[in-house]
Protein backbone atom coordinates (compact mmCIF):
# COMPACT_ATOMS: atom_id res chain seq x y z
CA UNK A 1 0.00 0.00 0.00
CA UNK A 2 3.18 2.61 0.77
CA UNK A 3 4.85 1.61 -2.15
CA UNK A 4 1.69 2.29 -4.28
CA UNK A 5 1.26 5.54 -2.57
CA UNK A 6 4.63 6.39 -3.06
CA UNK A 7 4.52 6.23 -6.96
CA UNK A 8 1.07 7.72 -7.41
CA UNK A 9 3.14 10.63 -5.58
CA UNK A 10 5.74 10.41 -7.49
CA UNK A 11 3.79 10.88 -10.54
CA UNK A 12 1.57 13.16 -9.46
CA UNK A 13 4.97 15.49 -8.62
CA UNK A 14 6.33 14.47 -12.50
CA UNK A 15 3.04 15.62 -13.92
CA UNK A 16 3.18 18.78 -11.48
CA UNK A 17 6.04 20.28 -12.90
CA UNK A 18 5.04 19.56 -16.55
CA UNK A 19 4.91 22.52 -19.23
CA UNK A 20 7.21 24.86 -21.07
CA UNK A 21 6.40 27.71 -19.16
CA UNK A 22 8.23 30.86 -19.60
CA UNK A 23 11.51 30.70 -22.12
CA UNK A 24 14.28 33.29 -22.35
CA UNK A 25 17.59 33.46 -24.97
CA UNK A 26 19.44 36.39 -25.62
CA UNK A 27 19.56 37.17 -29.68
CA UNK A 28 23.01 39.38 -29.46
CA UNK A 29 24.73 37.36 -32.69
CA UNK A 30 24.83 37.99 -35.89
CA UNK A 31 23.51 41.72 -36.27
CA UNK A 32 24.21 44.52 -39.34
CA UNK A 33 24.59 48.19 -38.71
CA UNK A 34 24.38 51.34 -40.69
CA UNK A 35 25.31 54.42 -39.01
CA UNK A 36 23.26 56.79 -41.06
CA UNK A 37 19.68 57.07 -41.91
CA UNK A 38 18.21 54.83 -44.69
CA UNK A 39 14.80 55.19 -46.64
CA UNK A 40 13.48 51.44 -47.10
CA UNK A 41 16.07 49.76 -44.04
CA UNK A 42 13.12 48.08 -42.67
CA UNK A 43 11.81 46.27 -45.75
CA UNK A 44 11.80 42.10 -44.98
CA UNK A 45 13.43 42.19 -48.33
CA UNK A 46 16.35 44.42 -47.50
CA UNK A 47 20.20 43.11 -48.46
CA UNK A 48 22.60 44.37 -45.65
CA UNK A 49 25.60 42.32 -47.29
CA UNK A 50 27.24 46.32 -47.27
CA UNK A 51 26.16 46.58 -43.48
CA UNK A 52 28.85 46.29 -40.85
CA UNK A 53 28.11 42.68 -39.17
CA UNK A 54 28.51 42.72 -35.32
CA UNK A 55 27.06 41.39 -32.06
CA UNK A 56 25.28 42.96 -29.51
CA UNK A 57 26.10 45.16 -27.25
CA UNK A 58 26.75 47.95 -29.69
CA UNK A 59 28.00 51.56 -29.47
CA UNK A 60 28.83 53.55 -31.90
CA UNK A 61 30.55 56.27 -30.00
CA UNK A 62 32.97 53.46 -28.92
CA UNK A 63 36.17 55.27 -30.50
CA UNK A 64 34.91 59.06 -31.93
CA UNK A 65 33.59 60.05 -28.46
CA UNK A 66 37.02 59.85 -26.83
CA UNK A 67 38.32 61.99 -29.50
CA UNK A 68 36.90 64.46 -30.15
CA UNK A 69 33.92 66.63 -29.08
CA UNK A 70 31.60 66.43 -32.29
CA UNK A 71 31.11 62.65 -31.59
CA UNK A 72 28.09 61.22 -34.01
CA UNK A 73 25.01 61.99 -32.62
CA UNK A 74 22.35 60.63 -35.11
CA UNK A 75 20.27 57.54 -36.04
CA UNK A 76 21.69 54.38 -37.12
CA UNK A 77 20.14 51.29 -38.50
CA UNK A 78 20.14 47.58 -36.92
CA UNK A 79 19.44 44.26 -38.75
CA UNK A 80 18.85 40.87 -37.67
CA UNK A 81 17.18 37.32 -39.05
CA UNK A 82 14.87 35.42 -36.48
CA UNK A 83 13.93 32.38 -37.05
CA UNK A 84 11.49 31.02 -34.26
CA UNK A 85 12.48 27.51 -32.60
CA UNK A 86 10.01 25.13 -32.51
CA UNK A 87 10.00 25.08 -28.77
CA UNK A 88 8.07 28.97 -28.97
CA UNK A 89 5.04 27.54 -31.15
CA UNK A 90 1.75 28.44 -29.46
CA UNK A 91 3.46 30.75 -27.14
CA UNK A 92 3.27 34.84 -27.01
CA UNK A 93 6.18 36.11 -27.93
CA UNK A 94 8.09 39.19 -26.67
CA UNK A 95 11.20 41.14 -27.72
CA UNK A 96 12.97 42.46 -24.93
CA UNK A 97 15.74 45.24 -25.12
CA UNK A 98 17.47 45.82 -21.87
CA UNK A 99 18.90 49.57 -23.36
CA UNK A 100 19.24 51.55 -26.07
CA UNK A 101 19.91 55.07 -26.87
CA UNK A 102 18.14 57.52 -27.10
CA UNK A 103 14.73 56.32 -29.23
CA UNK A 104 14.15 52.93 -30.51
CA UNK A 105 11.59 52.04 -33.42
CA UNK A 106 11.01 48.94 -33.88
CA UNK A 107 10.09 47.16 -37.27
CA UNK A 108 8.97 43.14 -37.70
CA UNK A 109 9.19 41.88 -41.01
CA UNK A 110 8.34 45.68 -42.66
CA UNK A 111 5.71 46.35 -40.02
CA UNK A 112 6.12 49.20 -37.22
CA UNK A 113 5.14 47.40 -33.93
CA UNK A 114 6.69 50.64 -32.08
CA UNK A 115 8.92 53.17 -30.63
CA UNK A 116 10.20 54.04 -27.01
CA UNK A 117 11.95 56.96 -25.53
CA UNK A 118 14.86 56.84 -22.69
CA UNK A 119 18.05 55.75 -23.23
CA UNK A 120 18.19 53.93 -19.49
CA UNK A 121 15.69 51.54 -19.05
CA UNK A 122 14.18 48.70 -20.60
CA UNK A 123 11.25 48.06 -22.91
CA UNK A 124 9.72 45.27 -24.33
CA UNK A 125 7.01 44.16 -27.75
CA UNK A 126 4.72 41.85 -27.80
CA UNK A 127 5.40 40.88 -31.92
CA UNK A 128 3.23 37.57 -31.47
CA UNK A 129 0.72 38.70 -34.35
CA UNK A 130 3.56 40.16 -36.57
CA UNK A 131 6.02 36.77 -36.48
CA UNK A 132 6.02 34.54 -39.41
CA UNK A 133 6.46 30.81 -37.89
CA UNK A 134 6.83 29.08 -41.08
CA UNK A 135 10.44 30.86 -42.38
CA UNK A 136 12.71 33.30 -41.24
CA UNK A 137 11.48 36.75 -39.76
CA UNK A 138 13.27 40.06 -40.14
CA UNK A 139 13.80 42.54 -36.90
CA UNK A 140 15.21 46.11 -37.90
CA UNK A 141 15.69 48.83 -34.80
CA UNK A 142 16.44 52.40 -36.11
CA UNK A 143 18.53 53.97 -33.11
CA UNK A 144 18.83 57.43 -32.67
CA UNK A 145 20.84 59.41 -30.01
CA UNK A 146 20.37 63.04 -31.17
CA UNK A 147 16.92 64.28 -29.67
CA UNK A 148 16.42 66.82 -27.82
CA UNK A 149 13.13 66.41 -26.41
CA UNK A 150 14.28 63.23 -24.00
CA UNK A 151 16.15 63.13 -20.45
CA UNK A 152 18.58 64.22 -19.68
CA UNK A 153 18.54 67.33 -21.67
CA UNK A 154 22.13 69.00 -21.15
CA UNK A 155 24.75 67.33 -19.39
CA UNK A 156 28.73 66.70 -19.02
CA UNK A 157 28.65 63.46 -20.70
CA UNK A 158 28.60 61.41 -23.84
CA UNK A 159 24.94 60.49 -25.17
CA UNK A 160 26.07 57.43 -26.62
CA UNK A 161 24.41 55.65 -29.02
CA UNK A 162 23.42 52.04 -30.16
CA UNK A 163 21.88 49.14 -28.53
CA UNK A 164 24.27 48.89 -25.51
CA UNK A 165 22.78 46.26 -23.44
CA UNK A 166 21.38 42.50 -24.51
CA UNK A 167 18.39 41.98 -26.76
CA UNK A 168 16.10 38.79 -25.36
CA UNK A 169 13.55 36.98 -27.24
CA UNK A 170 10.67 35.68 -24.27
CA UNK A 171 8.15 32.86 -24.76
CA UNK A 172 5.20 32.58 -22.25
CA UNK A 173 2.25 30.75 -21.93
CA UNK A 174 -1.22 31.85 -22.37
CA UNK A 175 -1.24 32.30 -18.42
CA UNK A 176 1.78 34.16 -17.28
CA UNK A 177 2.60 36.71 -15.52
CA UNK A 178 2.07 40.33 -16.69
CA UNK A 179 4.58 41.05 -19.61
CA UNK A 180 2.92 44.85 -20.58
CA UNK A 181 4.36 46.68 -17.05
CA UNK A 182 7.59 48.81 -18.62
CA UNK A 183 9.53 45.73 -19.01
CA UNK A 184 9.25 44.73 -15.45
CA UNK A 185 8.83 41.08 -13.96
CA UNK A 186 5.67 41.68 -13.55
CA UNK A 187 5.92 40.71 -9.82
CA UNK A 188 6.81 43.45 -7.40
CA UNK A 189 8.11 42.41 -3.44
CA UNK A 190 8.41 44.45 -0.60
CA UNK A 191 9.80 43.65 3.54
CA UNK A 192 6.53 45.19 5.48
CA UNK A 193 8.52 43.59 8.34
CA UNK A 194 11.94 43.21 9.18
CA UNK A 195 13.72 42.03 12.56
CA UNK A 196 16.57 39.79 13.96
CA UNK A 197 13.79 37.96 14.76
CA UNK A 198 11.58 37.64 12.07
CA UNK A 199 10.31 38.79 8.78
CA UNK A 200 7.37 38.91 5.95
CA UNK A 201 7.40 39.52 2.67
CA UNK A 202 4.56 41.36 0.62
CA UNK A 203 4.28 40.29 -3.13
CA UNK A 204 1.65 41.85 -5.52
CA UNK A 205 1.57 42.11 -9.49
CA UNK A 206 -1.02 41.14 -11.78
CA UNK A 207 -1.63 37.69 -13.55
CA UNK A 208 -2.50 37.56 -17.41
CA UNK A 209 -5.26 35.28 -18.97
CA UNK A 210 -4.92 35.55 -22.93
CA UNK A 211 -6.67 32.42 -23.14
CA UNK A 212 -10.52 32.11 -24.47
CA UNK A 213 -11.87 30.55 -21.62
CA UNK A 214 -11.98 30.96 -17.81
CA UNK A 215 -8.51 29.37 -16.11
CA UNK A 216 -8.19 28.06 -12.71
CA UNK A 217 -4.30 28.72 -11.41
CA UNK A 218 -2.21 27.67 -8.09
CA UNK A 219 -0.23 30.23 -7.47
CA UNK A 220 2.93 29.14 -5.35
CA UNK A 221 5.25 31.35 -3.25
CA UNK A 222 8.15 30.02 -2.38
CA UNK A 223 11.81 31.06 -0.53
CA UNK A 224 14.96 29.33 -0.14
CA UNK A 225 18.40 30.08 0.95
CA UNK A 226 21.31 29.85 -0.32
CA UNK A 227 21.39 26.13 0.42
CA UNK A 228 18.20 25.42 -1.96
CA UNK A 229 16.77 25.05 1.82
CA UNK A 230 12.81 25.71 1.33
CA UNK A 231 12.37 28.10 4.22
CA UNK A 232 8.88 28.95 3.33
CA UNK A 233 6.60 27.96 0.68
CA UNK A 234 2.57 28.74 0.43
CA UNK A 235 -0.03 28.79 -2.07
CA UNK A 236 -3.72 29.86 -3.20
CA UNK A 237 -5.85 29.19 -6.04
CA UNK A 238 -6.41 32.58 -8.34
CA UNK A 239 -9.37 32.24 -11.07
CA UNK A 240 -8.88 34.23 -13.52
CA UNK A 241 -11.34 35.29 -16.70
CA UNK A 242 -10.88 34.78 -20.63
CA UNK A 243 -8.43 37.97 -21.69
CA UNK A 244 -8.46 39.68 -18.48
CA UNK A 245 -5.75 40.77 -16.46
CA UNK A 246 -6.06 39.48 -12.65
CA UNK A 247 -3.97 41.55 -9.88
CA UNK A 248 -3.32 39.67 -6.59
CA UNK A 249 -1.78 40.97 -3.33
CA UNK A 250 -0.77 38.70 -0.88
CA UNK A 251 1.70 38.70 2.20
CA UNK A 252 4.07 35.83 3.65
CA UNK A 253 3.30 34.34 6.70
CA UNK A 254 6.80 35.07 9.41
CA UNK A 255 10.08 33.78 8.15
CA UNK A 256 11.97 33.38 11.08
CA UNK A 257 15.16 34.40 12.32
CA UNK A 258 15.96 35.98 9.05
CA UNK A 259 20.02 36.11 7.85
CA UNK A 260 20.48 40.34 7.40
CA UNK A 261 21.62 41.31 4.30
CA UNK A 262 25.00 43.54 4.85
CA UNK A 263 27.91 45.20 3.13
CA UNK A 264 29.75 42.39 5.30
CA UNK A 265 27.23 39.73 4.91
CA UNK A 266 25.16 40.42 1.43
CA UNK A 267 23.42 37.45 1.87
CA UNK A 268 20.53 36.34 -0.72
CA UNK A 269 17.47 34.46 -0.38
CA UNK A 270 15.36 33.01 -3.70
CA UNK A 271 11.89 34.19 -3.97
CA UNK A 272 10.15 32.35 -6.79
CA UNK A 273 6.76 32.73 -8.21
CA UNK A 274 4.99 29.82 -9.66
CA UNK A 275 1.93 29.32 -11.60
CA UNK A 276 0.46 25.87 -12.31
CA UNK A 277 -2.54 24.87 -14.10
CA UNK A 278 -5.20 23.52 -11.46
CA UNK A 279 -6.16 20.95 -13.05
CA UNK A 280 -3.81 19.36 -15.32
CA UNK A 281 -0.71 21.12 -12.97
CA UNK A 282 0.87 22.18 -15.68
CA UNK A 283 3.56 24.39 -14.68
CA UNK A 284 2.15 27.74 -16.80
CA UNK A 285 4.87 30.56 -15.56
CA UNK A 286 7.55 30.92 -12.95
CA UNK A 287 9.86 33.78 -11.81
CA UNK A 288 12.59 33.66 -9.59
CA UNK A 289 13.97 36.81 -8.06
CA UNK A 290 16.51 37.38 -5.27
CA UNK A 291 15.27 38.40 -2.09
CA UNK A 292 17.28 40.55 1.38
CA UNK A 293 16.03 41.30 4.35
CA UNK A 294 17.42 44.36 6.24
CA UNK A 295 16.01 47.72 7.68
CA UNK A 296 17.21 50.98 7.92
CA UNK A 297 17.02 54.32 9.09
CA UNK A 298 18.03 57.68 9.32
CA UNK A 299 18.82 60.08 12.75
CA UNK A 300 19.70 63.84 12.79
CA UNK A 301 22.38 62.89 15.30
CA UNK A 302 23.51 59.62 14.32
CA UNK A 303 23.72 59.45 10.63
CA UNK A 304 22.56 55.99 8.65
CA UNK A 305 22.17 53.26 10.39
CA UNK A 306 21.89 49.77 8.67
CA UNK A 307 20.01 46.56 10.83
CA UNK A 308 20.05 48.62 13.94
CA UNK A 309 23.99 49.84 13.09
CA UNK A 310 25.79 52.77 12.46
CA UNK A 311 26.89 52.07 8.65
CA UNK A 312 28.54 55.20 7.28
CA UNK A 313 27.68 55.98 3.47
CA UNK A 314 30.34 56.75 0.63
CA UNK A 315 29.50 58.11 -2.26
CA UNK A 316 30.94 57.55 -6.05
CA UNK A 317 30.55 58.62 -9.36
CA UNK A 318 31.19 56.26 -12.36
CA UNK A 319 30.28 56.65 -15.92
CA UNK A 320 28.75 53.64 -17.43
CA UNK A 321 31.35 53.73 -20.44
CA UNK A 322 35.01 52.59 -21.24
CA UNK A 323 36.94 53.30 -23.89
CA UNK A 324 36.75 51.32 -27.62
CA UNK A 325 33.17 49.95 -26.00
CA UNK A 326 31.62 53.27 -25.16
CA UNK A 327 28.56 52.27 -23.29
CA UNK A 328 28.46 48.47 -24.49
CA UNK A 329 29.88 47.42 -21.53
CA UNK A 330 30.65 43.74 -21.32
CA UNK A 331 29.20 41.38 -18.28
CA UNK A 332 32.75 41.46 -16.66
């Protein structure tokens, strides 16, 4: 009778954590670039064999910024060929660009699917409807780093241009967690309470049906330590209606005797996220995000103080840029 048991268990935890779920690949090989404007550069049909090939990150200020004042300050043209693995069928599918400066427009196959401003955060498309998934898809990005009209207006250093940071093609289920929120996870934590002695965690963000019919989802919270140690680990059931968005709010129950987080001790937890399909358990969308606990506070008399500590506070400036990379910094 155990033994049974046991294997219906087993199986039942096989089936559990079934699914694709959510897939992520950086597409940073194998680019063109024109540094120039270009009637027609984001034509499917285009043939960049004059194009400079490189790999992302990009700058184009990487040499003429250190040498002389009048650096190029202008748009400039990116090409690439997609073609969609097989493992992204049935899936929405996002484009993610972690920077580029200043303005982005973005072109799929000919079509504008379009633009954003700011060359220091992140943005992301949803290009499901535009992708071909029967042959090869073309993505063209016209950069441009010489507007006016975008922060910051005036300052002492270079406005570099290009895509500077990793480009990531996303696949998600039907159910996931909201893509559309400025290129966030989608998932936002905060420490409500913080001690030596305990702690809680709030988590709130918004869950996305695109689905035609009414879904029933677990939703799992989960935290473990640096150990894969589950220290905590709860779960409800969210239903959520054909194409609507579904925001949830929710707070831990008391982690206890939580490790601080310090300049001496920066020690991480794991929060993960977890959707599965009520029914079938199919594992629909997961995130996992690192997690601290520490307070803090500030006295008149006393300065900063860090976990109930004096922690004094140094300051630094550093440019984001070094010289033949410009702003394409590499991960090391």
């Amino acid at each position: 009778m155990n033994r049974i048991f046991l294997t219906v268990a087993l199986l039942v935890c096989c089936i559990w954590l079934t699914g694709a779920g959510r897939q992520r690949e950086t597409i940073n090989e194998n680019w063109y670039f024109f540094r120039g404007d270009l009637p027609g550069a984001e034509q499917a049909d285009l043939d960049p064999a004059t194009w400079q090939p490189i790999n992302l990150p990009h700058c184009w200020n990487a040499v003429d910024s250190y040498q002389t004042q009048d650096y190029y300050r202008g748009p400039g043209w990116y090409w690439k060929v997609i073609t969609l693995p097989e493992r992204y069928r049935g899936q929405r599918i996002y484009l993610r660009f972690d920077g580029a400066s200043l303005r982005a427009d973005v072109y799929i196959n000919g079509t504008y699917i379009g633009h954003h401003k700011g060359g220091y955060t992140a943005f992301s498309f949803d290009m499901t409807e535009y992708l071909h998934t029967d042959r090869p898809n073309v993505l063209a990005v016209r950069v441009d780093n010489s507007e006016q009209d975008i922060p910051p207006l005036s300052a002492d250093f270079t406005f570099f241009g290009g895509i500077y940071r990793d480009v990531w093609l996303m696949g998600v289920e039907e159910v996931h967690f909201d893509m559309d929120n400025m290129a966030s996870p989608g998932i936002f934590m905060e420490t409500p309470q913080v001690s030596g002695e305990a702690a809680t965690v709030r988590v709130h963000g918004v869950v996305t049906n695109r689905s035609t019919k009414e879904r029933q989802v677990v939703f799992t919270r989960e935290i473990r330590d640096t150990e894969n140690n589950v220290v905590l680990r709860e779960s409800n059931r969210l239903t959520l209606k054909r194409g609507e968005k579904t925001p949830f709010d929710t707070q831990t129950g008391k982690i206890k005797a939580p490790r601080l987080w310090s300049p001496e001790d920066p020690y991480l937890y794991t929060f993960t996220c977890r959707l599965n399909d009520a029914r079938s358990g199919e594992l629909l969308d997961e995130l996992v995000q690192p997690l601290g606990f520490r307070w803090f506070g500030f006295d008149p008399q006393t300065g900063f103080s860090l976990n109930g500590k004096p922690c004094k506070l140094n300051g630094v400036c550093r440019h984001q840029d070094q010289q033949y990379l410009g702003s394409a910094l590499t991960d090391d």
